[in-house]
C-alpha atoms as a PDB file:
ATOM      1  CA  UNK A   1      -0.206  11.139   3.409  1.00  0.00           C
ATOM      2  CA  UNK A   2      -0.012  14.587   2.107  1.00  0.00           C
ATOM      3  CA  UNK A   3       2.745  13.518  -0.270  1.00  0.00           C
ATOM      4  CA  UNK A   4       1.227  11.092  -2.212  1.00  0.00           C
ATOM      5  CA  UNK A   5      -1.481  13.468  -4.327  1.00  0.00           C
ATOM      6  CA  UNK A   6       0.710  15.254  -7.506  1.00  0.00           C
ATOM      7  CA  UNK A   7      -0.764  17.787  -9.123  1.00  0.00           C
ATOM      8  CA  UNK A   8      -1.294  17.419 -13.261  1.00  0.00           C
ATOM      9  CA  UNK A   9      -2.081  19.052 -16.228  1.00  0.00           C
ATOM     10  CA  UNK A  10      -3.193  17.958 -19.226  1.00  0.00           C
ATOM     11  CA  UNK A  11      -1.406  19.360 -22.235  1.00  0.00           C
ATOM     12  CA  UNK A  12      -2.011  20.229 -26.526  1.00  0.00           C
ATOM     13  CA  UNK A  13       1.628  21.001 -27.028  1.00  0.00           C
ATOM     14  CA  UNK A  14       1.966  23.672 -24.280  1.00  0.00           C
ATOM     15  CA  UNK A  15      -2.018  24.415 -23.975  1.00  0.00           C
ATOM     16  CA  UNK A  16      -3.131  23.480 -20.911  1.00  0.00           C
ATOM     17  CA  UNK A  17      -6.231  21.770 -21.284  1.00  0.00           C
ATOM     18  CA  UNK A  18      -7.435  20.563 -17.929  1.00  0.00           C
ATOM     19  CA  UNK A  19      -6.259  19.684 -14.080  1.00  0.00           C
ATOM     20  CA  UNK A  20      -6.245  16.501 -12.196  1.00  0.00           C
ATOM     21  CA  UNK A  21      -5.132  14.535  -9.632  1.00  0.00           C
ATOM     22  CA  UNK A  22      -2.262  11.676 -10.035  1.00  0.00           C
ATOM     23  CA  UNK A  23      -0.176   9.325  -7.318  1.00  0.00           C
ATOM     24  CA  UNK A  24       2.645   6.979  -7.628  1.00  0.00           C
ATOM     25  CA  UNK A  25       2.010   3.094  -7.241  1.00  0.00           C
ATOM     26  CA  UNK A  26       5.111   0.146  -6.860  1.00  0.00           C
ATOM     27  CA  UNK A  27       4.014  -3.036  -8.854  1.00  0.00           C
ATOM     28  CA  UNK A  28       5.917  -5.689  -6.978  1.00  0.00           C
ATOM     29  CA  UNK A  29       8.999  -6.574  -9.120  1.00  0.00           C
ATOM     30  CA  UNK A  30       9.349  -3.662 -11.022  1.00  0.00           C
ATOM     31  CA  UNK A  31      11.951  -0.949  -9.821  1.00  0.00           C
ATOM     32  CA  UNK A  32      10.043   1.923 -10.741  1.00  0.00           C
ATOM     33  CA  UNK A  33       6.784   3.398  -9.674  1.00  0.00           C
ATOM     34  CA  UNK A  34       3.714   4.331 -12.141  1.00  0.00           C
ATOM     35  CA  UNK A  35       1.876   7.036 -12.424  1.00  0.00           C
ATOM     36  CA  UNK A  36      -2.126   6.405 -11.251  1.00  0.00           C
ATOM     37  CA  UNK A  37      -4.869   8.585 -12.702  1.00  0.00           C
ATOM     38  CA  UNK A  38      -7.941   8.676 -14.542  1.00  0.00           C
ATOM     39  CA  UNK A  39      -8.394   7.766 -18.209  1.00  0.00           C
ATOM     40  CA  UNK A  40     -10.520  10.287 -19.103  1.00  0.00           C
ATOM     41  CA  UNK A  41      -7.924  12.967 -17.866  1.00  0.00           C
ATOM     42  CA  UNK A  42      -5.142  11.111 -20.324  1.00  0.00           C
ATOM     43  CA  UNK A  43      -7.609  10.474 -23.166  1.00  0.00           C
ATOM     44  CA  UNK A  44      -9.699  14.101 -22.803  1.00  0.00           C
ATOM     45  CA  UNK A  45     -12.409  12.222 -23.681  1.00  0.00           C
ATOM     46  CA  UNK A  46     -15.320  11.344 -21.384  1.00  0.00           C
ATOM     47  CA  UNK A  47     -15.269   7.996 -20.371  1.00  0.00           C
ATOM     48  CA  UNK A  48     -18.897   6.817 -20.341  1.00  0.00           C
ATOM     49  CA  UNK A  49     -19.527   7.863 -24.087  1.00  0.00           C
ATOM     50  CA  UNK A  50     -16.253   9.174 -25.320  1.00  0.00           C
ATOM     51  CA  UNK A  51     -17.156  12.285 -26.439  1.00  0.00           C
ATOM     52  CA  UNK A  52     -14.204  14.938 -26.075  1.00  0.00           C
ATOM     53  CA  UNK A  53     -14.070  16.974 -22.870  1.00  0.00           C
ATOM     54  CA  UNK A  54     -12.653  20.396 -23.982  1.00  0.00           C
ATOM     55  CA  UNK A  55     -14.226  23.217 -25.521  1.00  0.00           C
ATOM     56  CA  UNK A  56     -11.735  23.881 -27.554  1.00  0.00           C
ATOM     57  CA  UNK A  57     -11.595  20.256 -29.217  1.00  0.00           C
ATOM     58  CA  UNK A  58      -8.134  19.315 -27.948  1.00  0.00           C
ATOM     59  CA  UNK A  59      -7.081  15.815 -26.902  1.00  0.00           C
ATOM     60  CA  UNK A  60      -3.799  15.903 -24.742  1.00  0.00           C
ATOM     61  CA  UNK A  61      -0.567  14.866 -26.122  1.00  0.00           C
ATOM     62  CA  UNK A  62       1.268  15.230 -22.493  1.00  0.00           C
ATOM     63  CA  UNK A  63       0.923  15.350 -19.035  1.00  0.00           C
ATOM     64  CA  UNK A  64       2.829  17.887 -17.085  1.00  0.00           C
ATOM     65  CA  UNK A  65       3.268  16.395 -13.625  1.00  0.00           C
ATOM     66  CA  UNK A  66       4.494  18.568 -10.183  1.00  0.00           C
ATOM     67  CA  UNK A  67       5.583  15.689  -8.148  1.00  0.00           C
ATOM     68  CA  UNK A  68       6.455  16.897  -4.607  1.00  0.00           C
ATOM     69  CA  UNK A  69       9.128  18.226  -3.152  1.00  0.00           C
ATOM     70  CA  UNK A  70      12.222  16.116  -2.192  1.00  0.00           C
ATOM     71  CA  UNK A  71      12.547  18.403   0.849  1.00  0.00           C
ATOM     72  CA  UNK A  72      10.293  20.806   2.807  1.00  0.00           C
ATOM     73  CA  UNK A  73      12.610  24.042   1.982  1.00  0.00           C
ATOM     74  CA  UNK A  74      12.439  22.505  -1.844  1.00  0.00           C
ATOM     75  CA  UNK A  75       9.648  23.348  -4.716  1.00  0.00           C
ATOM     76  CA  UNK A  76       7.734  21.018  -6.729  1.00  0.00           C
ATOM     77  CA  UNK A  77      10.105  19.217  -9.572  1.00  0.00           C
ATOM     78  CA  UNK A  78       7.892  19.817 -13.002  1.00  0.00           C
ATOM     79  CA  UNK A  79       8.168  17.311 -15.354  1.00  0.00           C
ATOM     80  CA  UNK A  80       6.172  16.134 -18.643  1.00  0.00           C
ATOM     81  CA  UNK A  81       5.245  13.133 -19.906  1.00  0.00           C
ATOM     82  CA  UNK A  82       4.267  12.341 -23.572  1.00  0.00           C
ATOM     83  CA  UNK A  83       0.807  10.902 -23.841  1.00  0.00           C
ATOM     84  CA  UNK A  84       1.083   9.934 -27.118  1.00  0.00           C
ATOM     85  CA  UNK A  85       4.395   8.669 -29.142  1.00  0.00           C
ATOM     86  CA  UNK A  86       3.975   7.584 -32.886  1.00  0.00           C
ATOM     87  CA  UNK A  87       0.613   7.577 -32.810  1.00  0.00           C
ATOM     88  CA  UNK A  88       0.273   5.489 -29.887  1.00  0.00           C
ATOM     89  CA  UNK A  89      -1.074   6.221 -26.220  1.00  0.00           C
ATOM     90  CA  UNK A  90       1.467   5.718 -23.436  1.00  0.00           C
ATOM     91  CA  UNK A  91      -0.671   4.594 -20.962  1.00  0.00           C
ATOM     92  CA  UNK A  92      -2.066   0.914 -19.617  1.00  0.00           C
ATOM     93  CA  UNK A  93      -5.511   0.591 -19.842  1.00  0.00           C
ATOM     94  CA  UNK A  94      -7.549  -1.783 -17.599  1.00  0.00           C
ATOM     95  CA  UNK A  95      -8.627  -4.730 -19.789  1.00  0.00           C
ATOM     96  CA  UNK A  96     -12.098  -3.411 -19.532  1.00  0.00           C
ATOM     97  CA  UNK A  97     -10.862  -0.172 -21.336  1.00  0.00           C
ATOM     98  CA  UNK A  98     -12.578   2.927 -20.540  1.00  0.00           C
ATOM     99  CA  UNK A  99     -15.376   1.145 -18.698  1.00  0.00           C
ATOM    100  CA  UNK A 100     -13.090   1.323 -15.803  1.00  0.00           C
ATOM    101  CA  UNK A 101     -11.425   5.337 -15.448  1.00  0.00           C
ATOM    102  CA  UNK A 102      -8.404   4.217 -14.524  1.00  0.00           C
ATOM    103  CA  UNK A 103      -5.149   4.269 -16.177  1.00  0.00           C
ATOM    104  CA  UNK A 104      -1.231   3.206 -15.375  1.00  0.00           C
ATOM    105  CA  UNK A 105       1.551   5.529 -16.609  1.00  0.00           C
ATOM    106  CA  UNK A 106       4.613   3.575 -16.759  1.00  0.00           C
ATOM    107  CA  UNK A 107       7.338   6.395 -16.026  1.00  0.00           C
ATOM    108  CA  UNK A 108       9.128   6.037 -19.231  1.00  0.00           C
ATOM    109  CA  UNK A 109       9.794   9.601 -19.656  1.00  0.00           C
ATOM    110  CA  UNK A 110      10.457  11.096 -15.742  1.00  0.00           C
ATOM    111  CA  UNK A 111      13.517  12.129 -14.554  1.00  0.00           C
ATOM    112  CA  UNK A 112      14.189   8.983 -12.390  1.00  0.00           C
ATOM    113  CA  UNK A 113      17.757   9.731 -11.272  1.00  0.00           C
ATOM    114  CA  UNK A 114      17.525  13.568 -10.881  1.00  0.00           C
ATOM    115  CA  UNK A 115      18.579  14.376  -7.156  1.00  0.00           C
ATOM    116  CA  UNK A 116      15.845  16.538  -6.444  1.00  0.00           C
ATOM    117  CA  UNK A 117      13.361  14.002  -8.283  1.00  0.00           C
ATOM    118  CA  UNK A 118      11.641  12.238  -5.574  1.00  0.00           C
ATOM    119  CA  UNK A 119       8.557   9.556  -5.288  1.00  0.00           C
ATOM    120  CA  UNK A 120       6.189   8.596  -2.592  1.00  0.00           C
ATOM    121  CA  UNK A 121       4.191   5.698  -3.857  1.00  0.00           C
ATOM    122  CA  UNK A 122       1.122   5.171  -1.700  1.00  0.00           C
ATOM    123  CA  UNK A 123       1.592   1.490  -1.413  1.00  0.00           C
ATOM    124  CA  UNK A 124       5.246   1.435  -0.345  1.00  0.00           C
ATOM    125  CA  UNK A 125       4.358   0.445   2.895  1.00  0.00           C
ATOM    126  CA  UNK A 126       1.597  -1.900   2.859  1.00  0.00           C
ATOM    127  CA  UNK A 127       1.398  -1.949   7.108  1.00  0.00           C
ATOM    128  CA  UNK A 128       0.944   1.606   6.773  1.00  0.00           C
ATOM    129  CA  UNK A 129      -1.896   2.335   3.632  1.00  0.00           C
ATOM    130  CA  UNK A 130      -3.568  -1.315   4.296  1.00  0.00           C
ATOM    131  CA  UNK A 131      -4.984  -0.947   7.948  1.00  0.00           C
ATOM    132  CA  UNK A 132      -7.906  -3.193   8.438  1.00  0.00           C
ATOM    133  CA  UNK A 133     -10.612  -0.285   9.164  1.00  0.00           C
ATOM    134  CA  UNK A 134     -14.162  -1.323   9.153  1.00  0.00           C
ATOM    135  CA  UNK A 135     -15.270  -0.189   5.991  1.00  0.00           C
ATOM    136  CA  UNK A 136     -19.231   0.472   5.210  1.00  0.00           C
ATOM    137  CA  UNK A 137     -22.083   2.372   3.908  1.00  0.00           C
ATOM    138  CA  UNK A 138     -22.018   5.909   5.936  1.00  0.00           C
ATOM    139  CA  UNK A 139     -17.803   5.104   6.497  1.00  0.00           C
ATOM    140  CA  UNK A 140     -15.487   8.586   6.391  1.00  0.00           C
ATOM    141  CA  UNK A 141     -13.416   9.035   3.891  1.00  0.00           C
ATOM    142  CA  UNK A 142     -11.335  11.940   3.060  1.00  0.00           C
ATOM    143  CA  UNK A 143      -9.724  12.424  -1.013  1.00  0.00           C
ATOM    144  CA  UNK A 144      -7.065  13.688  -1.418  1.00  0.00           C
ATOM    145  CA  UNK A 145      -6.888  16.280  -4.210  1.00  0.00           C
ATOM    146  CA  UNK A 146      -6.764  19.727  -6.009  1.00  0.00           C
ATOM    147  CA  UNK A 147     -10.008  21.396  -6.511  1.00  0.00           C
ATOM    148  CA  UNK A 148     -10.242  23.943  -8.987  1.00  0.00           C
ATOM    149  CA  UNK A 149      -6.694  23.876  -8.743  1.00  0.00           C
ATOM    150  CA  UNK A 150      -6.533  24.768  -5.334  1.00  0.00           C
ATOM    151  CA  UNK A 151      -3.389  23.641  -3.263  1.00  0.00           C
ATOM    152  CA  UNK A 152      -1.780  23.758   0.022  1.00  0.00           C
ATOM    153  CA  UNK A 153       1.823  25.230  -0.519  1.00  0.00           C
ATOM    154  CA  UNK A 154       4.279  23.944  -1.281  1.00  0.00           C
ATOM    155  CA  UNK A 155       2.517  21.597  -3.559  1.00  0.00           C
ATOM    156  CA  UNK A 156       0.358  19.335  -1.125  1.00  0.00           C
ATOM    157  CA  UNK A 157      -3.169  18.390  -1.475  1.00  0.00           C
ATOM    158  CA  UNK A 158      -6.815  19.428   0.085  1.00  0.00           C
ATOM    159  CA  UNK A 159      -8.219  16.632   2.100  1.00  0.00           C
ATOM    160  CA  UNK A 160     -11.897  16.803   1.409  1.00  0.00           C
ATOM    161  CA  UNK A 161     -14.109  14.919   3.894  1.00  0.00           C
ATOM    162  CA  UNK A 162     -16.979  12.546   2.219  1.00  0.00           C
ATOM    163  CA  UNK A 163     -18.564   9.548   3.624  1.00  0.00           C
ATOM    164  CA  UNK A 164     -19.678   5.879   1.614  1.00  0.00           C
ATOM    165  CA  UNK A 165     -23.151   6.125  -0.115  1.00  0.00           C
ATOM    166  CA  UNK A 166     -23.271   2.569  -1.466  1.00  0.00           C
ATOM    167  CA  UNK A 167     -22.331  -0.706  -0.733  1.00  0.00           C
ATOM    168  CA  UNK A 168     -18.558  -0.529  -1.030  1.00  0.00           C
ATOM    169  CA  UNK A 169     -18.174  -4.128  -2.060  1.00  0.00           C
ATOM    170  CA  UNK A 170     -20.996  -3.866  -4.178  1.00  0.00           C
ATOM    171  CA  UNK A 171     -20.467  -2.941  -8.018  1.00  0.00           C
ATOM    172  CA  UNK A 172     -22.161   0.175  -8.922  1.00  0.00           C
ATOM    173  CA  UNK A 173     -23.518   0.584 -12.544  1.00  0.00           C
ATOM    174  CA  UNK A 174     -22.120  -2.803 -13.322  1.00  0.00           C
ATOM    175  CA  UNK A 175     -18.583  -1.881 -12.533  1.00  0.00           C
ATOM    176  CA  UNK A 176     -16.416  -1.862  -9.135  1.00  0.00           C
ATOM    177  CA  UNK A 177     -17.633   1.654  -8.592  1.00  0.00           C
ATOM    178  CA  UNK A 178     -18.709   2.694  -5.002  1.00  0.00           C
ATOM    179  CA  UNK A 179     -19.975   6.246  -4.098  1.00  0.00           C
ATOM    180  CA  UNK A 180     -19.277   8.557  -2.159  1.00  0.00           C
ATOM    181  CA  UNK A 181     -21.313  11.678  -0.808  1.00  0.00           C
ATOM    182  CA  UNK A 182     -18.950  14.726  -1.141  1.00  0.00           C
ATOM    183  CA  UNK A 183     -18.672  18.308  -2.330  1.00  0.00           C
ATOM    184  CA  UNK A 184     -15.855  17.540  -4.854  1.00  0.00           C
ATOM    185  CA  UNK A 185     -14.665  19.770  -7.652  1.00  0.00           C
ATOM    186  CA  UNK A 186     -13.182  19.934 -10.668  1.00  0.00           C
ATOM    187  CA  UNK A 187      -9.604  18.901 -10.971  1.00  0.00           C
ATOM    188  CA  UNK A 188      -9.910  16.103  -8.001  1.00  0.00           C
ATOM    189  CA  UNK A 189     -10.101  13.318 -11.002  1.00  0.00           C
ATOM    190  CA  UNK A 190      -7.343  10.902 -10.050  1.00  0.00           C
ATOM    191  CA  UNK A 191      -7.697  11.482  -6.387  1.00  0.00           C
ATOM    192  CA  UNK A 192      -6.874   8.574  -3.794  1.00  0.00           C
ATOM    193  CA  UNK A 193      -8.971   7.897  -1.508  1.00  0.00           C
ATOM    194  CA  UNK A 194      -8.374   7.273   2.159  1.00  0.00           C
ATOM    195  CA  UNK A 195     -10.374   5.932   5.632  1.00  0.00           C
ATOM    196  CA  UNK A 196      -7.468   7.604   8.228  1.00  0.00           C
ATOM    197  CA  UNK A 197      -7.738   6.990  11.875  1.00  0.00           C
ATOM    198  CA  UNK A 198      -6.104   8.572  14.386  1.00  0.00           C
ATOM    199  CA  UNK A 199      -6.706   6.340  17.374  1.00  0.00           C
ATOM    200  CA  UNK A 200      -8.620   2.909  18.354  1.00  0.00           C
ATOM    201  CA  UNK A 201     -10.988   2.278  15.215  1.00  0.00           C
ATOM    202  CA  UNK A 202     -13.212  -0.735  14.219  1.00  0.00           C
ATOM    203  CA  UNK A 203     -11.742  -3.442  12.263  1.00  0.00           C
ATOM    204  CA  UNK A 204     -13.288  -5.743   9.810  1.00  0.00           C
ATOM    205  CA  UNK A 205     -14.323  -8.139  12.288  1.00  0.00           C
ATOM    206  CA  UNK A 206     -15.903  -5.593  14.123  1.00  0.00           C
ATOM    207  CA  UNK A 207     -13.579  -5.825  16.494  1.00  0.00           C
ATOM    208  CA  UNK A 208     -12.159  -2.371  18.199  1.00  0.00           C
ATOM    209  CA  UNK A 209      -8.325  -2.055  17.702  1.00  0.00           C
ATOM    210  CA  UNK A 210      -6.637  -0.084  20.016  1.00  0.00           C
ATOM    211  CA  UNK A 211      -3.737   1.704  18.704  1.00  0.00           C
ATOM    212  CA  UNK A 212      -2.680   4.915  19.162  1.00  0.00           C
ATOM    213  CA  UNK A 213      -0.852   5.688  15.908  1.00  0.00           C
ATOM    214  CA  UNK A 214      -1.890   6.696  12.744  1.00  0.00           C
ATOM    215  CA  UNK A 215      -3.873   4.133  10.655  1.00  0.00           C
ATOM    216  CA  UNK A 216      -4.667   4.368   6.718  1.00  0.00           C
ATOM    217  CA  UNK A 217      -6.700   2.564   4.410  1.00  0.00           C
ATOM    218  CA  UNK A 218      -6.568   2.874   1.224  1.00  0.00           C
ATOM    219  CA  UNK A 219      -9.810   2.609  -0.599  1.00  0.00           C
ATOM    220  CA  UNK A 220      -9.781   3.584  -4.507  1.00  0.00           C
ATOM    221  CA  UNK A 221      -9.101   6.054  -6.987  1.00  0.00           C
ATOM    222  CA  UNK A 222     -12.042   8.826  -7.428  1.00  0.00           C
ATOM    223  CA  UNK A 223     -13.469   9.178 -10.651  1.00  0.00           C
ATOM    224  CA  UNK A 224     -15.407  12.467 -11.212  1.00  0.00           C
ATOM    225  CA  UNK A 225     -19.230  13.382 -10.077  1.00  0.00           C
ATOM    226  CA  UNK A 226     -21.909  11.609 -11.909  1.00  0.00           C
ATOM    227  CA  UNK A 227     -23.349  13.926 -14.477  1.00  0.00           C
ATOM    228  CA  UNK A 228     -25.772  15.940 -13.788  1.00  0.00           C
ATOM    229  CA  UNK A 229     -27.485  15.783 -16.667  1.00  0.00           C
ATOM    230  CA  UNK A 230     -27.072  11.388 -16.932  1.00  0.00           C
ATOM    231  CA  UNK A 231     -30.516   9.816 -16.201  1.00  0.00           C
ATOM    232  CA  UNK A 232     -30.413   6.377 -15.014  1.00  0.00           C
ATOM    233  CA  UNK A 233     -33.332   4.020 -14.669  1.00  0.00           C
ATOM    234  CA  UNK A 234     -35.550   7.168 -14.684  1.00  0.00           C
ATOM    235  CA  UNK A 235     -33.618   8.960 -12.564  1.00  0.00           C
ATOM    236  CA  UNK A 236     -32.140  12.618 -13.406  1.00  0.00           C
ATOM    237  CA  UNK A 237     -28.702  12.687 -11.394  1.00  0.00           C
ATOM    238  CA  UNK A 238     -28.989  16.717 -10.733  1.00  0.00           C
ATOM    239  CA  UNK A 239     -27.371  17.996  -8.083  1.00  0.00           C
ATOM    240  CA  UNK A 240     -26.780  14.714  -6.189  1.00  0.00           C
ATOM    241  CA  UNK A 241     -23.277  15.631  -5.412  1.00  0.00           C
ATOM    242  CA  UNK A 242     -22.640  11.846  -5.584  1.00  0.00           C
ATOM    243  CA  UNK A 243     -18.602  11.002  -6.756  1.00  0.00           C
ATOM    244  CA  UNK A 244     -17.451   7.477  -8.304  1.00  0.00           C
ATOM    245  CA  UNK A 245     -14.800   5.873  -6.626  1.00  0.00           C
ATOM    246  CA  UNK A 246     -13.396   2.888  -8.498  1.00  0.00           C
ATOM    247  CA  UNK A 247     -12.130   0.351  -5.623  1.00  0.00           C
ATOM    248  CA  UNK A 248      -8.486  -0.026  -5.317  1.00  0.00           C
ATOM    249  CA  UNK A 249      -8.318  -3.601  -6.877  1.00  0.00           C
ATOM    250  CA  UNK A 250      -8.379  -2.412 -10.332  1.00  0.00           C
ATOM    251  CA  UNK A 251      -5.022  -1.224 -10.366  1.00  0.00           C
ATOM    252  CA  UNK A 252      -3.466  -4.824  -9.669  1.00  0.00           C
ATOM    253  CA  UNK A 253      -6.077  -5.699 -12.847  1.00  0.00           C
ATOM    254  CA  UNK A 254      -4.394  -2.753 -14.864  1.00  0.00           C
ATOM    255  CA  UNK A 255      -0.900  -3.908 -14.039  1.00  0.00           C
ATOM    256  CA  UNK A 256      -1.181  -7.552 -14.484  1.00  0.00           C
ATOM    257  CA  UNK A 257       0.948 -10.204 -16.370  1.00  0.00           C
ATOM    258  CA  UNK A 258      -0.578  -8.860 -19.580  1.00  0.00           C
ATOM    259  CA  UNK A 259      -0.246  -5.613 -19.045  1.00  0.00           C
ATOM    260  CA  UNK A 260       2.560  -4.241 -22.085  1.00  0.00           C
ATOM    261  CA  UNK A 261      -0.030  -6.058 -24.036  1.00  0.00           C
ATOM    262  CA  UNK A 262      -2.518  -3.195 -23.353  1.00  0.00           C
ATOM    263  CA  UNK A 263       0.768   0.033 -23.905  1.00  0.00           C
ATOM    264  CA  UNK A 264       1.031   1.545 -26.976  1.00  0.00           C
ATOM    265  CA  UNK A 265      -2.497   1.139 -28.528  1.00  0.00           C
ATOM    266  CA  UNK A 266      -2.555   2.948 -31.588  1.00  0.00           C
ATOM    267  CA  UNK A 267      -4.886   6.299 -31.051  1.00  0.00           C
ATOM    268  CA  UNK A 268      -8.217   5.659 -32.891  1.00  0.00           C
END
């Protein structure tokens, strides 16, 4: 599991202007994976009110991805991605645009057929990231991510523990949020998150499974704290240490049948 986090950084020409979080996902039918994060890490702009992110007033224009290692003796292989071509972003937006933080990056640009260029989409092997685990308020969860940077050599993620704070089936805020109660940092936007089990574990049914391998569920992509300072229906938000987690279905919404429809928006 390990290998599916990459590292990113968001780039002004070769200014580094933030860190995330990215994985690969395989739409059926297409031969190459895309490239999963957050739309506020692609856009540098916040998504609830789209207000730029950096202090220094920079919007990215690429993405400089460390996918990992095609062996363990090997090094990340660095590539970039252009953000923006001609104007126009080169990402795929859900059709709910920034309302949902979650973009598609088709790999245009990567070096697909480079021998030390390797993938490890998380959904290659749906028996494997699609175990039916019980999943509910006060469920574990572990993202998988890079806070503040931080990394596991050679290039492999931190698995920071959480557990479910709302109704995971239950839209949040009016959108198919669910939180999560976790000490998350910055540069974890993008992060998948996982329910892992290591032995017997509660299905859906409520039903115990027993199974002595290792079982996965993927769950969603995480999204950021909610700010601090955001007050909501009276409520200040300050120190809640509550994360989003939009719910894994919106990535089959972002790569639907009208998808291209949705690449190459001119940049407003």
């Amino acid at each position: 599991m390990s290998l599916a986090s990459l590292y990113v950084e968001a780039l002004f020409d070769e200014t580094v202007l933030s860190s995330a979080t990215a994985f690969y996902w395989l739409k059926p039918g297409f031969g190459t994976p895309h490239l999963i994060t957050n739309w506020h890490v692609v856009s540098g702009r916040n998504a609830e009110d789209g207000s730029c992110l950096s202090k220094t007033g920079g919007v990215p224009n690429q993405l400089r991805v460390y996918s990992q290692p095609a062996g363990p003796s090997k090094d990340a292989y660095i590539y970039t991605i252009p953000l923006i071509v001609d104007s126009k972003q080169q990402w795929i937006e859900h059709p709910e645009g920034r309302k949902v933080d979650v973009v598609a990056i088709p790999l245009l640009y990567a070096p697909l057929y480079e021998p030390e260029f390797s993938t490890y989409p998380i959904n290659a092997n749906p028996n494997v990231f699609y175990a039916d685990i019980q999943t509910v308020v006060t469920s574990e969860v572990f993202i998988l991510g890079y806070p503040n940077g931080f990394r596991h050599k050679p290039w492999f993620p931190i698995w920071k523990r959480g557990t479910i704070a709302t109704e995971p089936y239950i839209d949040f805020d009016e959108r198919p949020i669910f939180l999560v109660d976790a000490l998350t940092r910055a540069s974890m936007s993008g992060s998948p998150v996982i329910q892992m089990s290591n032995s017997n574990y509660i299905n859906s049914y409520g039903e115990v499974e027993f199974n002595g391998s290792q079982n996965v569920k993927f769950l969603g992509i995480y999204s950021g704290r909610i700010d601090s300072s955001r007050v909501r229906e009276g409520i200040i938000y300050e120190g809640a240490e509550l994360g989003r987690v939009f719910r894994r279905e919106v990535i089959g919404e972002i790569l639907d049948d009208s998808m291209m429809a949705r690449f190459g928006k001119e940049i407003s």
